[in-house]
Protein backbone atom coordinates (compact mmCIF):
# COMPACT_ATOMS: atom_id res chain seq x y z
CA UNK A 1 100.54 95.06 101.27
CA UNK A 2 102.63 91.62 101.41
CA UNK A 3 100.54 88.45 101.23
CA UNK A 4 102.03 84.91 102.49
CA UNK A 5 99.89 82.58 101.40
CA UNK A 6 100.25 79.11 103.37
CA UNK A 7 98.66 75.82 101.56
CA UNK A 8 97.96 72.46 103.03
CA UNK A 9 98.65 70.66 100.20
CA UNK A 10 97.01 67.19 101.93
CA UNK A 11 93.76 69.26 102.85
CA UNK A 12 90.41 67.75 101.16
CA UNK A 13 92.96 64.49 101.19
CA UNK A 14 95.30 65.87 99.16
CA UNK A 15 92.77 67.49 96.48
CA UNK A 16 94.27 70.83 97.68
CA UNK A 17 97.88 69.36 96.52
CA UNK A 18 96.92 68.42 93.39
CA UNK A 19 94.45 71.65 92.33
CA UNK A 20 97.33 74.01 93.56
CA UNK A 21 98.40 75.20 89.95
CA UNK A 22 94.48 76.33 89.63
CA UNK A 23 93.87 77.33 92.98
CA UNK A 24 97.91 79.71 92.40
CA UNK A 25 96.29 80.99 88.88
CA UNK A 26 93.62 81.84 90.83
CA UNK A 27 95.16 84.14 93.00
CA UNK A 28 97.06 85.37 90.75
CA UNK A 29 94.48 86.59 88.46
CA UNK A 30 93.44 88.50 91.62
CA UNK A 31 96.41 89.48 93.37
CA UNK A 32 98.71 89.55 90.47
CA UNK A 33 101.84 87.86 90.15
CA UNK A 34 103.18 85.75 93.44
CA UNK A 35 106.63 84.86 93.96
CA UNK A 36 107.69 81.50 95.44
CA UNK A 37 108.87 82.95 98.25
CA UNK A 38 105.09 84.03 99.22
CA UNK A 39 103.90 80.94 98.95
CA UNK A 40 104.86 78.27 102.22
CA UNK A 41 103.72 74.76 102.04
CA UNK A 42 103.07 73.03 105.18
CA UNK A 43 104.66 69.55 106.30
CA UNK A 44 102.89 68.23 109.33
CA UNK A 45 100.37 68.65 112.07
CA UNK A 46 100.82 72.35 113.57
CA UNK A 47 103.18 73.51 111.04
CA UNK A 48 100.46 76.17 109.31
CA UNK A 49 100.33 77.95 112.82
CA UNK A 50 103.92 77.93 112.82
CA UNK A 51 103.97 79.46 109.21
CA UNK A 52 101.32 81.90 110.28
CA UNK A 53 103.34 83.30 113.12
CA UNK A 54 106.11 83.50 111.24
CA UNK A 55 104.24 85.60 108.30
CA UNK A 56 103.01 88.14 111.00
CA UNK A 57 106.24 90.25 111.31
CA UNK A 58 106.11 93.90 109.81
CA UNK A 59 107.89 92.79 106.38
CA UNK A 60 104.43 90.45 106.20
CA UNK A 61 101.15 92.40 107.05
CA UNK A 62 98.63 89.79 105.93
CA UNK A 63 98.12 85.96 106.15
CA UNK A 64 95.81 84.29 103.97
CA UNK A 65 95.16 80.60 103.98
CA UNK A 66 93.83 78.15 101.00
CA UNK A 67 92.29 74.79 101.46
């Protein structure tokens, strides 16, 4: 199964930006290693939907979201 996972780094204002090497260790200790490329950052209002519907194609079965 392919996970995207999509971060608002300026969530919890900005705590989410700055805890992002614990939160990624995190999921790594559960999910194992994750590439770059699985991980999208959003940029502005709207843009996690965008990221979402972009991660729901059959190379991407499964959205997750950390905030």
């Amino acid at each position: 199964m392919k996970t995207r996972i999509i971060v608002n780094p300026m969530a919890n204002k900005g705590n989410c930006g700055k805890r992002w090497p614990h939160i990624l260790a995190e999921f790594e200790r559960h999910l194992g290693p994750v590439s770059s490329a699985d991980v999208a950052m959003t940029r502005a209002p709207g843009h996690a939907t965008a990221l979402a519907r972009e991660a729901v194609t059959p190379s991407a079965a499964t959205a997750r979201s950390a905030r």
